[in-house]
Protein backbone atom coordinates (compact mmCIF):
# COMPACT_ATOMS: atom_id res chain seq x y z
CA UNK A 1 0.00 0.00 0.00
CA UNK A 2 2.63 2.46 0.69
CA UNK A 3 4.55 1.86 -2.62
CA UNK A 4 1.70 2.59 -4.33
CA UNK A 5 1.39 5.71 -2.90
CA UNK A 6 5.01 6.56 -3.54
CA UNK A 7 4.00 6.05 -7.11
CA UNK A 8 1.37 8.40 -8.02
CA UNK A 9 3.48 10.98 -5.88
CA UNK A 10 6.19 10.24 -8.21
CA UNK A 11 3.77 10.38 -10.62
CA UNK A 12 2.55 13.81 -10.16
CA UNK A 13 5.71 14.82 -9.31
CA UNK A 14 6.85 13.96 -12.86
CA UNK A 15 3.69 15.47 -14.40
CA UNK A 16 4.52 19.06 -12.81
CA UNK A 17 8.17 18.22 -13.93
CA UNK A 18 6.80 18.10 -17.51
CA UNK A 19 4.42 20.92 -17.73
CA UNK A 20 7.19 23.22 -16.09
CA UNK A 21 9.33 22.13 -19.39
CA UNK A 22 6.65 22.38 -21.92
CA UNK A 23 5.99 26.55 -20.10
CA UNK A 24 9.26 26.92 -19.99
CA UNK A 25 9.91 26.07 -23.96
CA UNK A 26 6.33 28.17 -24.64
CA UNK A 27 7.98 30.89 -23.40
CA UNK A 28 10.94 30.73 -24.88
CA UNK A 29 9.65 29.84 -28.69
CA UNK A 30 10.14 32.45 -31.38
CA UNK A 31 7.04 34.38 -32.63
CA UNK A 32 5.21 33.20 -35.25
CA UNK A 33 5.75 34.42 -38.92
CA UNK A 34 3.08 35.45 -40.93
CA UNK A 35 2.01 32.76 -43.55
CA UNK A 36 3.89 33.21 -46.82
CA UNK A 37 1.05 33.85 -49.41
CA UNK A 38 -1.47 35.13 -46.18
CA UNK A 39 -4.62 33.29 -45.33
CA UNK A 40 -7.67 32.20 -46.85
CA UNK A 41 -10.31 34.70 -46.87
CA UNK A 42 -13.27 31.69 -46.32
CA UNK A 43 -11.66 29.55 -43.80
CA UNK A 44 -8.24 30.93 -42.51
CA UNK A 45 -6.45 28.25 -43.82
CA UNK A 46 -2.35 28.89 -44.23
CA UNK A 47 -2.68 26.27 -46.81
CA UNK A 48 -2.54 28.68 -49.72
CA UNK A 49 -0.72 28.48 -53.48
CA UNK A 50 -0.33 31.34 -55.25
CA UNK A 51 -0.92 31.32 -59.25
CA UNK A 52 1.50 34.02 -60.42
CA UNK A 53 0.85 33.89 -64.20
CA UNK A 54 -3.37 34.13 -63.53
CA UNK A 55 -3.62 36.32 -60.26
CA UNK A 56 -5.21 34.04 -58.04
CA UNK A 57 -4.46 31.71 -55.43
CA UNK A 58 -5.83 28.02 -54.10
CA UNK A 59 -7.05 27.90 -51.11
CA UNK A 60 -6.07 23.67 -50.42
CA UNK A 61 -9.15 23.57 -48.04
CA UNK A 62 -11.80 24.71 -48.94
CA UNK A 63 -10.85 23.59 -52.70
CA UNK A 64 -11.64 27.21 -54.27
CA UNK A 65 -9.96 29.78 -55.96
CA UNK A 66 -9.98 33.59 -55.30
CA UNK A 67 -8.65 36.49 -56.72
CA UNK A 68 -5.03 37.65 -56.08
CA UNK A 69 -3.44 41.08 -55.83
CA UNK A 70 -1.27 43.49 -54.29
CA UNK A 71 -2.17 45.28 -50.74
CA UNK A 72 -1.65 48.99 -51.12
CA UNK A 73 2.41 49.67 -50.87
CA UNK A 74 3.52 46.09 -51.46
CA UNK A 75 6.20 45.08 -53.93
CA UNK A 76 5.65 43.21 -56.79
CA UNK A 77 7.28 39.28 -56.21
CA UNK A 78 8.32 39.03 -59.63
CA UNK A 79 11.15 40.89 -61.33
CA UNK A 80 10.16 44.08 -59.55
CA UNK A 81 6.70 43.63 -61.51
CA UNK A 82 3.38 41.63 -61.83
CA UNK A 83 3.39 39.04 -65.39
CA UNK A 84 0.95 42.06 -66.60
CA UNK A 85 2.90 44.53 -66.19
CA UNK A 86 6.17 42.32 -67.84
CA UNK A 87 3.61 41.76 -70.72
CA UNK A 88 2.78 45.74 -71.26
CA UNK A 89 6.32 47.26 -70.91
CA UNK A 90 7.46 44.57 -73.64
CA UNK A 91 4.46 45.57 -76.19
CA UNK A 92 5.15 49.40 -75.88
CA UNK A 93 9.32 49.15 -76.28
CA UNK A 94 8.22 47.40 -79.95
């Protein structure tokens, strides 16, 4: 009878043991970055591929596709420009 009560206060012993670890590395951890290509706008998924050449990205949960553009003031991914924009400085330099 005794040992088993030297057990579960070894037990709980070890189980404050492990959730003073598991703070301890919370606290620690680096922030979060933001997603790469955001979130989707339906479900919040990060699951999200971007379609460069048609403007639009794929939202891998919810299986649909939504528009895709710049926010005001960012930079262009590609080439300093968006495919349009690659397409229209070619046609007027002819």
């Amino acid at each position: 009878m005794n040992l088993e009560k030297e057990l579960a206060a070894l037990d709980a012993l070890t189980l404050d043991i492990v959730e003073a670890l598991v703070a301890e590395r919370v606290a620690k951890a680096v922030p979060r970055k933001a997603p790469p290509f955001g979130t989707c706008k339906q479900c919040g998924s990060e699951a999200i591929s971007p379609f460069f050449s048609t403007n639009e990205k794929y939202c891998h949960t919810c299986e649909e596709y939504y528009p895709w553009s710049l926010d005001h003031g960012q930079k262009p991914l590609l080439d300093g420009m968006k495919q349009d924009d690659a397409i229209c400085s070619q046609q007027t330099q002819t």
